[in-house]
Protein backbone atom coordinates (compact mmCIF):
# COMPACT_ATOMS: atom_id res chain seq x y z
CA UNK A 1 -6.18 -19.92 4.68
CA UNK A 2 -4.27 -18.38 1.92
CA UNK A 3 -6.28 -20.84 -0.62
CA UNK A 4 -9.81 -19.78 0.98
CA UNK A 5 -8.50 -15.88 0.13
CA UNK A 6 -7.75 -16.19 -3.79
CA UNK A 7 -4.08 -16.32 -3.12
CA UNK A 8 -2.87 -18.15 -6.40
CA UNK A 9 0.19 -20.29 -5.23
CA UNK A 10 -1.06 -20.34 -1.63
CA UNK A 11 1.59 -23.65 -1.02
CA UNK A 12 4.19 -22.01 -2.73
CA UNK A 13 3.52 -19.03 -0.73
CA UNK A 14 2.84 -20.85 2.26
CA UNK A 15 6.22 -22.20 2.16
CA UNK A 16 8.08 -18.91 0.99
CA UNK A 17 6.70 -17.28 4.40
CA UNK A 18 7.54 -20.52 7.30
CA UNK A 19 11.21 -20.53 5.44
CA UNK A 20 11.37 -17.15 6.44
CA UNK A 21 10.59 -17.41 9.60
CA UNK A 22 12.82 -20.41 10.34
CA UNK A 23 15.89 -18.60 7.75
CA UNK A 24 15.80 -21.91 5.81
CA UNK A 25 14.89 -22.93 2.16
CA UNK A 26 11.83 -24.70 0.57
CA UNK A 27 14.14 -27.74 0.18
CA UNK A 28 14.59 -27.77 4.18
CA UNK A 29 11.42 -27.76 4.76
CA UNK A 30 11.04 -30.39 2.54
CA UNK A 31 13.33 -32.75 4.50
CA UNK A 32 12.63 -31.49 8.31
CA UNK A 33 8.70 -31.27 7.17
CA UNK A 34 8.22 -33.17 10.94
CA UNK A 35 10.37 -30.40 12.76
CA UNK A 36 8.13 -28.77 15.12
CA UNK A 37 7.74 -25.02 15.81
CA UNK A 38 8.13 -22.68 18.81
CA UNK A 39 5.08 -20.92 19.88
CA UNK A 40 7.22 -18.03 18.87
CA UNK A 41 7.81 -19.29 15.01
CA UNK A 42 3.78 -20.09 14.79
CA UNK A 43 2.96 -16.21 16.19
CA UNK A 44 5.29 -15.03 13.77
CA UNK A 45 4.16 -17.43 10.56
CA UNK A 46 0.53 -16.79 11.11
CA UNK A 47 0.82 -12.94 11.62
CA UNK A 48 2.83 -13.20 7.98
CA UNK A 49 -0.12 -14.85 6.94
CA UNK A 50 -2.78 -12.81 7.91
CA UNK A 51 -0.69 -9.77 6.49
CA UNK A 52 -0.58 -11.63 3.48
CA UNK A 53 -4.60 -11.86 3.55
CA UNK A 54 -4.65 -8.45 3.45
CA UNK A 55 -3.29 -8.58 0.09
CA UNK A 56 -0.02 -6.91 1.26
CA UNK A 57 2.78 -8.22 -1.64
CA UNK A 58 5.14 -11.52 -0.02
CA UNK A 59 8.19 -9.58 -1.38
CA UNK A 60 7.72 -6.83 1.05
CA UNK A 61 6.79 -9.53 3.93
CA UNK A 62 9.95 -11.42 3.44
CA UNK A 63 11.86 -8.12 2.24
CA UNK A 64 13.36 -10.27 -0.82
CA UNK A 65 12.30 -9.83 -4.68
CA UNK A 66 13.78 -12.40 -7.11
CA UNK A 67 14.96 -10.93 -9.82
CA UNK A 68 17.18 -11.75 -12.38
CA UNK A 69 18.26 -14.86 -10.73
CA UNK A 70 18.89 -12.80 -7.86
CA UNK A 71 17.64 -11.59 -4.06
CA UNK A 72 17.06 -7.95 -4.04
CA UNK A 73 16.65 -6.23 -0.81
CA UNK A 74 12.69 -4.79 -1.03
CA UNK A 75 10.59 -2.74 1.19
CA UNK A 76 7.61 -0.50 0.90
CA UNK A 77 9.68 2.43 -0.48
CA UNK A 78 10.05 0.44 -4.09
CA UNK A 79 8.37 -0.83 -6.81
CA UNK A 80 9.03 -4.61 -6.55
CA UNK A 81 10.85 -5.41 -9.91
CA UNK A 82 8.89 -7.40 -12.41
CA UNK A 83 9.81 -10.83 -14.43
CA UNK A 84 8.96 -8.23 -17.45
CA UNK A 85 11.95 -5.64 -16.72
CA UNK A 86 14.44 -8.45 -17.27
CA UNK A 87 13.44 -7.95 -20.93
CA UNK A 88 14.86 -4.54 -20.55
CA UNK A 89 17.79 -5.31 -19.17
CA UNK A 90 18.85 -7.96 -21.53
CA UNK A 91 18.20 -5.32 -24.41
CA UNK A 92 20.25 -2.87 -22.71
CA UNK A 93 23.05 -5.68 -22.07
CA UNK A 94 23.25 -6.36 -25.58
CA UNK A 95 23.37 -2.72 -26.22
CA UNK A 96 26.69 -2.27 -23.87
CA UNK A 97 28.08 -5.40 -25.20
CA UNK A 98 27.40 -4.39 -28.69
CA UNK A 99 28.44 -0.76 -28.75
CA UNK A 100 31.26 -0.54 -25.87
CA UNK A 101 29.54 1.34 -23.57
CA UNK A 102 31.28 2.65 -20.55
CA UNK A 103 28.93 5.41 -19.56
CA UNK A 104 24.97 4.79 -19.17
CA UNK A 105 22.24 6.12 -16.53
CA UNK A 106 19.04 4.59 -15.14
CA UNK A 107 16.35 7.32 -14.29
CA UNK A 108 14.11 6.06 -11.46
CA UNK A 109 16.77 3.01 -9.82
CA UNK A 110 14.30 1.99 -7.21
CA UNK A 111 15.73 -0.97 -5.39
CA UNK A 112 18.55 -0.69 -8.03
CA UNK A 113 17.88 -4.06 -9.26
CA UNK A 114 18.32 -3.59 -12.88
CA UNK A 115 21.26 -1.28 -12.34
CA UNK A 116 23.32 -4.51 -10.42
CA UNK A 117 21.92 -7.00 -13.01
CA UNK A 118 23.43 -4.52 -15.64
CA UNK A 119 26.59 -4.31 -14.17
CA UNK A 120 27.00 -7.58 -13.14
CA UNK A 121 27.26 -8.86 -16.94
CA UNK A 122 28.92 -5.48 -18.35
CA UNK A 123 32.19 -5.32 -15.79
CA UNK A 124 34.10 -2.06 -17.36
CA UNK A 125 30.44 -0.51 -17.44
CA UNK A 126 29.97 2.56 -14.94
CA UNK A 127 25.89 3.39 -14.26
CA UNK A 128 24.74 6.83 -12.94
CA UNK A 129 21.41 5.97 -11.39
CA UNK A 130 19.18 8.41 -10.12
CA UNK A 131 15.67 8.89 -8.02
CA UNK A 132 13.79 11.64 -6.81
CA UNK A 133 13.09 9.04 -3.36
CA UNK A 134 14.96 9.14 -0.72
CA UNK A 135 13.21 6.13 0.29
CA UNK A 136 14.47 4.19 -2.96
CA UNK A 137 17.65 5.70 -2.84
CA UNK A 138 18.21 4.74 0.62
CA UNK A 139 17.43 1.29 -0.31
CA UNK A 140 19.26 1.23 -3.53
CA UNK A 141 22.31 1.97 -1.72
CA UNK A 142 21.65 -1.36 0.49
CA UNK A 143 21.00 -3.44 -2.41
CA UNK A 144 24.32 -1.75 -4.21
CA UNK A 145 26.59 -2.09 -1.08
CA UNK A 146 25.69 -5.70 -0.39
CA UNK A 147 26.41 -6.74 -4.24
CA UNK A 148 30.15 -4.90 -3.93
CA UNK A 149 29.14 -2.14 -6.75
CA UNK A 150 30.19 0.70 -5.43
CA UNK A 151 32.73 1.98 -7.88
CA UNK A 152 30.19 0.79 -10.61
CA UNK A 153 27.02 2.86 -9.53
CA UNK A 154 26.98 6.33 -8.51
CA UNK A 155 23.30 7.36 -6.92
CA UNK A 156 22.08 10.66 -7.67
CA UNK A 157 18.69 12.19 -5.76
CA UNK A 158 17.28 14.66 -8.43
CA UNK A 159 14.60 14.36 -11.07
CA UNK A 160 15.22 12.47 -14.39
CA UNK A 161 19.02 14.12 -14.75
CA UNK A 162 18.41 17.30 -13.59
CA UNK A 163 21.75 18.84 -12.68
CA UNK A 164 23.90 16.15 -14.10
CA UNK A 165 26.81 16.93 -16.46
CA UNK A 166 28.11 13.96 -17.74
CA UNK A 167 27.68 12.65 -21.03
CA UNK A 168 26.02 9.51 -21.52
CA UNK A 169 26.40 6.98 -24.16
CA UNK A 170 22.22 5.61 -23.12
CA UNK A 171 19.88 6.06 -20.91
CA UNK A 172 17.05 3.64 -20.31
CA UNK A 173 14.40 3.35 -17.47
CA UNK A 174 11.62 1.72 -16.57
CA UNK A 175 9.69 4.85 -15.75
CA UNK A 176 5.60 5.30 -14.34
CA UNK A 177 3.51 4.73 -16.48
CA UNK A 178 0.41 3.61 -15.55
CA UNK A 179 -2.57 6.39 -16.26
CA UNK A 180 -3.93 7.58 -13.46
CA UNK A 181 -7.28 6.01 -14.31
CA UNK A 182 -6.23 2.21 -14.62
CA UNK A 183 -7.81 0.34 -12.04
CA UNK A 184 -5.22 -1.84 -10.45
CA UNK A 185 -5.23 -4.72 -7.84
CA UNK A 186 -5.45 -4.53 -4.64
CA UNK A 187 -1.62 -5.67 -3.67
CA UNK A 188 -0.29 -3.21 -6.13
CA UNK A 189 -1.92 -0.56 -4.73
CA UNK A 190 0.68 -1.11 -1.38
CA UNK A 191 3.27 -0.39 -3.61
CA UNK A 192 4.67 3.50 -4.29
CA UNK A 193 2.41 5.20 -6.38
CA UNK A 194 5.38 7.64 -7.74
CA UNK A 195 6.68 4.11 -8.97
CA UNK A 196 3.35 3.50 -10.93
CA UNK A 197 1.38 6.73 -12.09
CA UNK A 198 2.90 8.47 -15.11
CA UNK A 199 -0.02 10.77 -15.01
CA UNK A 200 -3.48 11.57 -16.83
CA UNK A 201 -2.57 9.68 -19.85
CA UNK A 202 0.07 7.55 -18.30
CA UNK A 203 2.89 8.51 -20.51
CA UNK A 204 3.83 11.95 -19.65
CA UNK A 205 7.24 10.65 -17.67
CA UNK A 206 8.23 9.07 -20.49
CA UNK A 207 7.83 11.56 -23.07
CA UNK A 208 9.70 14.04 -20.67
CA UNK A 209 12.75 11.18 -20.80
CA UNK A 210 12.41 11.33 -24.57
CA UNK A 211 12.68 14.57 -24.69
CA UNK A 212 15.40 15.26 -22.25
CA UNK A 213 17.84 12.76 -23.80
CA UNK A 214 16.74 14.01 -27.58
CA UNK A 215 17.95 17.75 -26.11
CA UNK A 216 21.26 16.07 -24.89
CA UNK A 217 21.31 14.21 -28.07
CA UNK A 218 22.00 10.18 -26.51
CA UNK A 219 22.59 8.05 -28.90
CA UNK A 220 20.31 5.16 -27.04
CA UNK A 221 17.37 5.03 -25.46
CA UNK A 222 16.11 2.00 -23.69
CA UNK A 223 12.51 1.81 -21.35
CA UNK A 224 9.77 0.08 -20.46
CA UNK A 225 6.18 1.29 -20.99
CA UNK A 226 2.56 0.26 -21.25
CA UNK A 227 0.75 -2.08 -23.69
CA UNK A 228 -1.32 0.79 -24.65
CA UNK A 229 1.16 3.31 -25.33
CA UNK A 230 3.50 2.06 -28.84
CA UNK A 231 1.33 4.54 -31.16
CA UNK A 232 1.65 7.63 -29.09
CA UNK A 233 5.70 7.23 -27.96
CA UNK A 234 6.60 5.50 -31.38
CA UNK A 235 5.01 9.36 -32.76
CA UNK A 236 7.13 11.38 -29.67
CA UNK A 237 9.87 9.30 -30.76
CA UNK A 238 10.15 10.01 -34.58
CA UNK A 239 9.57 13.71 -33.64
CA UNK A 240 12.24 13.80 -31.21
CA UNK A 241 15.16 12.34 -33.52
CA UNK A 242 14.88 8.32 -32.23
CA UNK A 243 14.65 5.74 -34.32
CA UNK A 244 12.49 2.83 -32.56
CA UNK A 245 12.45 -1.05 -31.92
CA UNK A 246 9.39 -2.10 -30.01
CA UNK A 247 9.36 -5.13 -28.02
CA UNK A 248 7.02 -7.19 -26.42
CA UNK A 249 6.54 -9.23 -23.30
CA UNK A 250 6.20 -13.23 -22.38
CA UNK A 251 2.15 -12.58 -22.98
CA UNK A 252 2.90 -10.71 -25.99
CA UNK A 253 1.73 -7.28 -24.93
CA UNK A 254 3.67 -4.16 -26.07
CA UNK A 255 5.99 -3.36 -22.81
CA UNK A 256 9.08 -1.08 -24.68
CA UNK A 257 11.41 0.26 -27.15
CA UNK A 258 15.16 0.49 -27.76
CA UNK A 259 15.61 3.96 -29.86
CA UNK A 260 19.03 5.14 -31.51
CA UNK A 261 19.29 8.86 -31.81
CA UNK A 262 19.51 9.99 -35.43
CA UNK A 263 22.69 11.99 -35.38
């Protein structure tokens, strides 16, 4: 069925959703492939599926996004993180690890998936991470609690950092922005769309973090962004005070910048 529909790894898929319903792994169902199921386990696997045929993402099906090399807790309320956005959190890593961070933010934390992969490999690191969703945040807090980081992350609900004090060493994010005229596919479009659309032009969140951290004068800036948009930010950058690396993705498309305040 999933095959018939365009699904690309309909097996692998296929597989993904009957573990689920049974709570066991692709390599048990591997071994106990002559098990048979309860009426109850086929109702359940075949109304996953035909969700699925509606194009509805697996991650919010099963409620689990790998990321990372880990299981995040996902639901409709959060952008499901990307292979992509473990770029970003490698460069902002090796940014902590370099420098001797010990206080950095994430604006926009979602399912707070690159927050925990952050802190997970920077121990003495402490992350404010904040969303204007109560939706995310509630989730983040899951996600947060059932990792054991609750002395490392601090969630704040409020709008890039409105109303923070603290001083922060960076700030990265992997912000909206897609323009509001990109067409996108049709199981992206069940995601948030205050998790995708960074407005007309696409970049308008991020040029409102650029400018926000230039005003407060962080030394580094770390996000994600679209292929499209190196020329305009690289310009917003330079004007602001930030000094930019661009990097680029596994299929070689522009996707962000690490920027060092020019103090």
């Amino acid at each position: 069925m999933l095959k018939d529909h365009g699904i690309e790894r309909y097996r692998l898929e296929a597989e993904i959703l009957l573990g689920f319903v049974l709570c066991q792994s692709r390599v048990w169902l591997h071994t106990h492939f002559d098990t048979p199921l309860t009426s109850k386990c086929q109702a359940l696997f075949f109304e996953l599926i035909e969700q699925r045929l509606s194009q509805i993402p697996i991650e919010y099906l099963t409620k689990s996004a790998s990321f990372f090399e880990y299981e995040f807790f996902v639901d409709f309320g959060v952008l499901i993180p990307r292979p992509e956005s473990e770029i970003l959190v490698k460069k902002v890593i090796e940014l902590v690890q370099t420098h001797h961070l010990t206080q950095i933010a994430e604006i926009g934390v979602g399912s707070a998936a690159l927050s925990i992969s952050i802190a997970k490999a920077c121990p003495n690191l402490h992350i404010i991470a904040t969303d204007i969703s109560q939706e995310a945040l509630h989730i983040a807090k899951h996600n947060i609690t059932n990792f054991h980081f609750e002395d490392q992350i601090t969630l704040k609900s409020t709008s890039l950092l409105d109303d923070i004090t603290q001083d922060f060493e960076l700030v990265f994010s992997n912000p909206p922005y897609i323009s509001l005229a990109y067409p996108l596919q049709p199981n992206v479009l069940f995601e948030p769309h205050c998790a995708l659309f960074g407005g007309e032009c696409g970049s308008e969140i991020l040029e409102d973090i650029i400018a926000l951290c230039a005003r407060k004068k962080i030394a580094f800036l770390a996000c994600e962004m679209g292929y499209d948009q190196k020329e305009r930010l690289n310009s917003v950058l330079l004007d602001s005070g930030y000094k930019a690396e661009f990097y680029r993705d596994l299929a070689q498309n522009d996707r962000g910048f690490v920027a060092r305040y020019n103090l």
